[in-house]
Protein backbone atom coordinates (compact mmCIF):
# COMPACT_ATOMS: atom_id res chain seq x y z
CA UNK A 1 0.00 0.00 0.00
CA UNK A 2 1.84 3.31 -0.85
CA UNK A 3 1.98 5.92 1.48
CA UNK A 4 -0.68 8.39 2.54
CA UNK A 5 1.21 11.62 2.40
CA UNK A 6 -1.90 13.20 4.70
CA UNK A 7 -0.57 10.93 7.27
CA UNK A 8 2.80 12.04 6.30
CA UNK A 9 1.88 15.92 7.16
CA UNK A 10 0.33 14.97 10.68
CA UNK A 11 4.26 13.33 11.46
CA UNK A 12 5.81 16.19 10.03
CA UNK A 13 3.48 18.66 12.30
CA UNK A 14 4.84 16.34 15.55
CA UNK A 15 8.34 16.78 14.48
CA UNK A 16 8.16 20.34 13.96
CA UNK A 17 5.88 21.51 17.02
CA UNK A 18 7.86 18.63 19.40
CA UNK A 19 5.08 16.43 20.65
CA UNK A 20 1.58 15.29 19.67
CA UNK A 21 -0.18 18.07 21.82
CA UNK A 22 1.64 21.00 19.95
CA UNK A 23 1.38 19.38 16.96
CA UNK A 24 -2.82 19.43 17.36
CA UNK A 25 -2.50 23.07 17.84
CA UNK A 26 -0.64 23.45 15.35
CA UNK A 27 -2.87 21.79 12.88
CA UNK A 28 -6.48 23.14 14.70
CA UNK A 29 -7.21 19.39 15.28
CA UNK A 30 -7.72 17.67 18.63
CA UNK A 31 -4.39 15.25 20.05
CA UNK A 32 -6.56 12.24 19.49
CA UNK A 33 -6.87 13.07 15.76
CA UNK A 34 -3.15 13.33 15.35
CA UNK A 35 -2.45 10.00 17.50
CA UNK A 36 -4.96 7.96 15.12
CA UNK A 37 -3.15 9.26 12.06
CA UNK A 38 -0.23 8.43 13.29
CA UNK A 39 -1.19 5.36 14.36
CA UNK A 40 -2.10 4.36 10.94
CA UNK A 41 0.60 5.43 9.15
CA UNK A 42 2.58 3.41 11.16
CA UNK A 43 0.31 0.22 10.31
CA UNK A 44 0.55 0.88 7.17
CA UNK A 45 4.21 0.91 7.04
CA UNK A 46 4.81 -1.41 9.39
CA UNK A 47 7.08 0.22 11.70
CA UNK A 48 6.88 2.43 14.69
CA UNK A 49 7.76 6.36 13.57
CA UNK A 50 7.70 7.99 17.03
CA UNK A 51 9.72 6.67 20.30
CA UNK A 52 6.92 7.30 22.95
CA UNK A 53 8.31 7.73 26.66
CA UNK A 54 6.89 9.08 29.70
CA UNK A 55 8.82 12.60 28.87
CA UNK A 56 7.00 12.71 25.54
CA UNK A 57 7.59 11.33 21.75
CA UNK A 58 10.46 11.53 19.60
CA UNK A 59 10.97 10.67 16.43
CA UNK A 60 12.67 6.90 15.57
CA UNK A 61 15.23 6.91 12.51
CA UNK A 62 12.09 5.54 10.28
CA UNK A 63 10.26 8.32 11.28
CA UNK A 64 12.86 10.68 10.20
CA UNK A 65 13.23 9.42 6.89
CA UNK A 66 9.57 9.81 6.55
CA UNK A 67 9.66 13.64 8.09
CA UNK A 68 12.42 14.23 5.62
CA UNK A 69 10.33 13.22 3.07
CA UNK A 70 7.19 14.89 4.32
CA UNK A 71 9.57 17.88 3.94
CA UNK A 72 10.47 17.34 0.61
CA UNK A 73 6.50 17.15 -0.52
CA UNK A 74 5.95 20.44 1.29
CA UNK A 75 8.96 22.06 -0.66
CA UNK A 76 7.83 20.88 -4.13
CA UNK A 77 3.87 21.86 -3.53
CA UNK A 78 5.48 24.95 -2.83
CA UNK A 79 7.80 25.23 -5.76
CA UNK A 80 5.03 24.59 -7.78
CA UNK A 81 2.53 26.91 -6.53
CA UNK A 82 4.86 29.42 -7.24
CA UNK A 83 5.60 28.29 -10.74
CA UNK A 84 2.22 28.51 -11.49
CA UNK A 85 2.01 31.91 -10.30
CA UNK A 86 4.87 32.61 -12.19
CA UNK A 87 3.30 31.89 -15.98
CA UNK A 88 1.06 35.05 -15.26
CA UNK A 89 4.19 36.98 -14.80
CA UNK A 90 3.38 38.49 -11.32
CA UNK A 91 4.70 37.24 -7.80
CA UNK A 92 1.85 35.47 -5.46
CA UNK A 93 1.21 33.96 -2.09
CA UNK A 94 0.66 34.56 1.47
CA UNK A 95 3.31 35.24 3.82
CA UNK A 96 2.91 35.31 7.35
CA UNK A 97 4.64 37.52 9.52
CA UNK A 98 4.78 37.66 13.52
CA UNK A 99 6.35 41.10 15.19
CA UNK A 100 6.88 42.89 18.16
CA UNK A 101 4.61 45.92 18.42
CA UNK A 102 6.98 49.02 17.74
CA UNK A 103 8.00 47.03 14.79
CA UNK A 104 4.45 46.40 13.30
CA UNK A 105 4.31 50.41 13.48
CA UNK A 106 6.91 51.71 12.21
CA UNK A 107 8.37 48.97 9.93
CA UNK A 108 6.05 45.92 9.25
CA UNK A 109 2.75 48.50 8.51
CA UNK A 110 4.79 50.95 5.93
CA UNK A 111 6.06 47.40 4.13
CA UNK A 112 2.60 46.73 3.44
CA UNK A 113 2.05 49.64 1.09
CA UNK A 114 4.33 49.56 -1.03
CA UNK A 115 4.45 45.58 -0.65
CA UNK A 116 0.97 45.80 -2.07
CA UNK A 117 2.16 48.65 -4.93
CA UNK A 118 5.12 46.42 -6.16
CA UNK A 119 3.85 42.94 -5.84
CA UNK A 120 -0.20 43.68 -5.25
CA UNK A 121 -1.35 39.30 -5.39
CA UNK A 122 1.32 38.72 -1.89
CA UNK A 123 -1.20 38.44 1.07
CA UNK A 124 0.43 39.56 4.13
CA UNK A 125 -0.51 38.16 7.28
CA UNK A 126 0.54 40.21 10.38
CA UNK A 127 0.34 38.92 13.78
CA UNK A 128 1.68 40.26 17.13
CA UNK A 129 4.07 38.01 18.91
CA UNK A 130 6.53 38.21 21.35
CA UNK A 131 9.83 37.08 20.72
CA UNK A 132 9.92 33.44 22.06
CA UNK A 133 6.57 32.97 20.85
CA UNK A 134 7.39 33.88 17.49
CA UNK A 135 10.56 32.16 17.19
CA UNK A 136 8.56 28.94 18.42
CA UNK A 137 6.01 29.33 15.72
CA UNK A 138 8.57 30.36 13.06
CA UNK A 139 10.30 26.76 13.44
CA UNK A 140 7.09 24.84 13.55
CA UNK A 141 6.33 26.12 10.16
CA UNK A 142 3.50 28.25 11.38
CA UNK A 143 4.99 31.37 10.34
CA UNK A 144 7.20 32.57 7.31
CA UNK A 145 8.78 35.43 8.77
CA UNK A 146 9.71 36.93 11.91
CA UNK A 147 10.56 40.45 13.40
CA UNK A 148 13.02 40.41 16.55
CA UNK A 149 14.84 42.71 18.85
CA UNK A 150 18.18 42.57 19.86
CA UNK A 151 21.12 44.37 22.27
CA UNK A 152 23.74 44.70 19.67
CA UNK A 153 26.32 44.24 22.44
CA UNK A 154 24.83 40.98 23.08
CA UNK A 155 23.55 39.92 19.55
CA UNK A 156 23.51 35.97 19.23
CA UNK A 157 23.66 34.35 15.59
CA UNK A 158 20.49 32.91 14.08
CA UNK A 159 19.87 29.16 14.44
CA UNK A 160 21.07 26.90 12.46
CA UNK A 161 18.21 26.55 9.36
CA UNK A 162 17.73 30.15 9.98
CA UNK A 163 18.66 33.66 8.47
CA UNK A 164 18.55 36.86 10.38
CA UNK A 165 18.19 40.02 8.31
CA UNK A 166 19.09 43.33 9.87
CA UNK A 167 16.52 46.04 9.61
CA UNK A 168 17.85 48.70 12.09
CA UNK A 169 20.00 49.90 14.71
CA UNK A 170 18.64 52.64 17.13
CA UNK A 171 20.11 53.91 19.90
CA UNK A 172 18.93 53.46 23.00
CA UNK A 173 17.30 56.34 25.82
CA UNK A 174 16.97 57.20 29.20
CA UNK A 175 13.63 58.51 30.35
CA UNK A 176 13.62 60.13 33.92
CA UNK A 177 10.71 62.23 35.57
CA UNK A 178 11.14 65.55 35.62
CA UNK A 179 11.37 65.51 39.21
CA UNK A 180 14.73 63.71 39.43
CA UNK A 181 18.02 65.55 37.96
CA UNK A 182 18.95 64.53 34.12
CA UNK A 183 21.56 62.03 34.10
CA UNK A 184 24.87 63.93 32.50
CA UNK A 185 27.26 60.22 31.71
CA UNK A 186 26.32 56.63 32.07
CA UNK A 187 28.09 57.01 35.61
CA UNK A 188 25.16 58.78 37.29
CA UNK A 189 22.54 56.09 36.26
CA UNK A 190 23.88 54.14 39.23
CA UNK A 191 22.10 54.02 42.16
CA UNK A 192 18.79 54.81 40.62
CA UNK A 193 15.46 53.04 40.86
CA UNK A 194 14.41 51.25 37.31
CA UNK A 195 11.62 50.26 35.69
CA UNK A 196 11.92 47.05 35.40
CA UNK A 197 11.55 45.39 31.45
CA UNK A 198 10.50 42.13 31.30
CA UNK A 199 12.64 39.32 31.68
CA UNK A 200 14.92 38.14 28.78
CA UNK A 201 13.47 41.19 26.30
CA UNK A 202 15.88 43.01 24.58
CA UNK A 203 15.79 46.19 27.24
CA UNK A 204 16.22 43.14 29.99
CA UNK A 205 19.48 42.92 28.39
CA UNK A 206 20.74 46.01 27.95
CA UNK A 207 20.22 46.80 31.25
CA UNK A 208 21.81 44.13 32.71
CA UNK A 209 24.86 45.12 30.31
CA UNK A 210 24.87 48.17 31.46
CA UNK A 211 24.95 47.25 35.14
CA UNK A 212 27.76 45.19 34.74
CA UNK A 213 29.55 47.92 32.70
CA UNK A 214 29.11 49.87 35.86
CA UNK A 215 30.19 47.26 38.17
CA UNK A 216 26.66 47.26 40.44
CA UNK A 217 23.54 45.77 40.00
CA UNK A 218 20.26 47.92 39.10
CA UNK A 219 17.04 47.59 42.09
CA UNK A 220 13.76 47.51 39.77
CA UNK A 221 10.09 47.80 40.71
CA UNK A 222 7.20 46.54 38.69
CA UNK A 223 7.52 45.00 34.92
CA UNK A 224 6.95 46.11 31.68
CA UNK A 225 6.56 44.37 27.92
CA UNK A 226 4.90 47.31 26.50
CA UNK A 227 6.99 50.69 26.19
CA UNK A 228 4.06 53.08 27.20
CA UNK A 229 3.75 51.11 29.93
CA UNK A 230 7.37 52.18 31.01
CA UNK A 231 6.66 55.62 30.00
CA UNK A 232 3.41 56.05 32.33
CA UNK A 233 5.14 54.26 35.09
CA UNK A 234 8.15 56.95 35.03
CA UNK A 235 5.40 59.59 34.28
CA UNK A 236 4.30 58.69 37.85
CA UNK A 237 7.82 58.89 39.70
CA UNK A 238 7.99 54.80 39.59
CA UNK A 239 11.63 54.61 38.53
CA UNK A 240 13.70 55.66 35.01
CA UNK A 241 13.72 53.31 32.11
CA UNK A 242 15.81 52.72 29.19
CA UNK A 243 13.71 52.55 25.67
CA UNK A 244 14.91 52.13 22.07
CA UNK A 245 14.69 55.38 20.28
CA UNK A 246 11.66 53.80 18.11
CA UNK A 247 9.95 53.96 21.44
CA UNK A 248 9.97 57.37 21.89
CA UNK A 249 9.03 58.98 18.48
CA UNK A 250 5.67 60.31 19.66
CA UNK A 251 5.83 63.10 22.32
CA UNK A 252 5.79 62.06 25.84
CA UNK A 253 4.01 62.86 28.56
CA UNK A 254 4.56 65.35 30.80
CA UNK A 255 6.43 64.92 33.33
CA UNK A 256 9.02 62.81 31.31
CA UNK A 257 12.25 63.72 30.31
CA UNK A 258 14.25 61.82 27.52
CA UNK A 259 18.12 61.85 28.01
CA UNK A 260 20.63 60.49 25.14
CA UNK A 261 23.67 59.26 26.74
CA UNK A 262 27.15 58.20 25.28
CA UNK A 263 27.81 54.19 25.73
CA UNK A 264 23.83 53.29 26.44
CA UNK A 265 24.63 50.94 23.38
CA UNK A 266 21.71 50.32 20.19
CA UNK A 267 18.89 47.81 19.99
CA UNK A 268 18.67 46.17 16.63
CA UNK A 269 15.92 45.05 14.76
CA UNK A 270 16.21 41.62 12.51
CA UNK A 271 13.55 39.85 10.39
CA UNK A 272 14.17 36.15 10.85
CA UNK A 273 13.18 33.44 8.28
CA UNK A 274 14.00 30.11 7.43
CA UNK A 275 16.98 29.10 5.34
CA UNK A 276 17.77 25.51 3.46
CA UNK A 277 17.51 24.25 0.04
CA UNK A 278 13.58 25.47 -0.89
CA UNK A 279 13.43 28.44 1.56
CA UNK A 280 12.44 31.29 1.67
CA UNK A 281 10.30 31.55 -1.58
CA UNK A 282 10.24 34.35 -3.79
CA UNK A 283 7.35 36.23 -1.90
CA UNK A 284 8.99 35.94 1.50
CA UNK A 285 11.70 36.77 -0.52
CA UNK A 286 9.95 40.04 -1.45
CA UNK A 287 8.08 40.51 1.71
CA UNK A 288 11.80 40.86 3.55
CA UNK A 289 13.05 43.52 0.72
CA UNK A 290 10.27 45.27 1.79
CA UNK A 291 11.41 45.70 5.18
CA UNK A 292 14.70 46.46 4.91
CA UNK A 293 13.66 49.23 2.47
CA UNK A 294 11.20 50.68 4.87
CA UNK A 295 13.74 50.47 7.75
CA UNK A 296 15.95 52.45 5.65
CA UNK A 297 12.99 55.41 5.68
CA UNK A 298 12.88 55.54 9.17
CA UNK A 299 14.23 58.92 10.52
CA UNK A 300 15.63 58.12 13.97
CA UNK A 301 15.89 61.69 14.64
């Protein structure tokens, strides 16, 4: 009996999202759907495909031969949806794209004008993510591309079957309330109370940097993801923050004072996408061109 390739997609999904509960979300299908296909397939073939253990599944050789191949399927419907789109002449698809918020504004929502100008039959998908979350989806195939923030002091590489693009380097701010002196060097952020970013964010890192560039260790109160958030909360005396310049385009409150300081470092902005022998396509292809060009419009001021 040759194989079902529908069965084949429900292993790939398992070795992608890691298990056979991720893999039902990842498919919109209940666990019990994905255990009877894979179930079958394995009938079929006569062998097991997954190592099940009381940690979770993994994947036996068999099973990543078949995976591989599942892969190679997914590739070449790919490849030929895009041929076919390519006898009319004009680029077409749908990309999906997950972002952190200051990036959907000022980067990922100008791409999508001229995106749709230049190539107008490329559906864009945007969704708001935040950075592990998007990462996770990007390598379980749920998402084409990805926007990310990084402290350029403490940049890491992409993963290996991935490509990081850089979009931007802004500098990063100080804001203080009014009602504290403005900071004159690096040196005089010591000893101050800090808004606290949330954990493992780029800002997280950058001020941890900075601390140890200073040789002490900041005291923080509350936590932040969003950047107004910080704002208000210094707005109302709670501490200073350090934002990315992005963050602070539109006027501030008052009460708020912005300070640029020498050796406060940049945060950098990447797009992210997969990388190997069939990836990305030509409309991710065309969907990242976009960004970079509208990164390079952005006036940092």
């Amino acid at each position: 009996m040759p194989t079902d390739p529908r069965r084949l997609a429900f292993l790939l999904a398992v070795h992608r999202a890691g298990g056979v509960l991720a893999a039902a979300d990842l498919l919109h299908v209940t666990p019990s759907a994905v255990s009877q296909q894979i179930a079958r397939l394995e009938a079929e073939e006569g062998i097991d495909v997954l190592d099940r253990g009381p940690r979770g599944v993994t994947l036996t050789p068999a099973g990543r031969v078949l995976a591989d191949a599942a892969e190679s399927i997914e590739a070449e419907l790919v490849q030929a949806r895009q041929a076919v789109a390519a006898l009319g002449g004009e680029l077409t698809g749908r990309v999906s794209v997950g972002s952190i918020q200051t990036a959907i504004r000022t980067v990922v929502a100008p791409m999508l004008v001229s995106l749709a100008e230049r190539h107008p039959h490329i559906e864009v998908d945007v969704q708001e993510y935040d950075p592990p979350e998007a990462t996770r989806r990007l390598r379980a195939g749920d998402l084409d591309a990805i926007v990310l923030e990084r402290d350029v002091d403490v940049d890491a590489p992409a993963p290996r079957g991935a490509h990081d693009v850089p979009l931007l380097d802004e500098p990063w701010r100080i804001v203080v309330p009014t009602s504290l002196p403005e900071p004159e060097r690096i040196d005089d952020l010591a000893g101050l109370m800090w808004v606290g970013p949330q954990a493992g964010s780029a800002a997280d890192r950058a001020l941890g940097r900075l601390a140890a560039q200073l040789g002490t260790t900041f005291e923080t109160r509350h936590a932040y993801n969003d950047f107004d958030t910080a704002i208000s909360l210094v707005a109302a005396g709670q501490g200073v923050a350090m934002l990315p310049a992005l963050a602070l385009q539109q006027e501030v409150p008052d009460g708020v004072a912005v300070v640029a300081l020498a050796g406060l470092g940049s945060r950098r902005m990447v797009v992210r996408h997969r990388k190997n022998r069939h990836e990305p396509g030509p409309a991710v292809r065309a969907v990242v061109d976009e960004m970079v060009a509208a990164a390079r419009e952005i006036d940092l001021g």
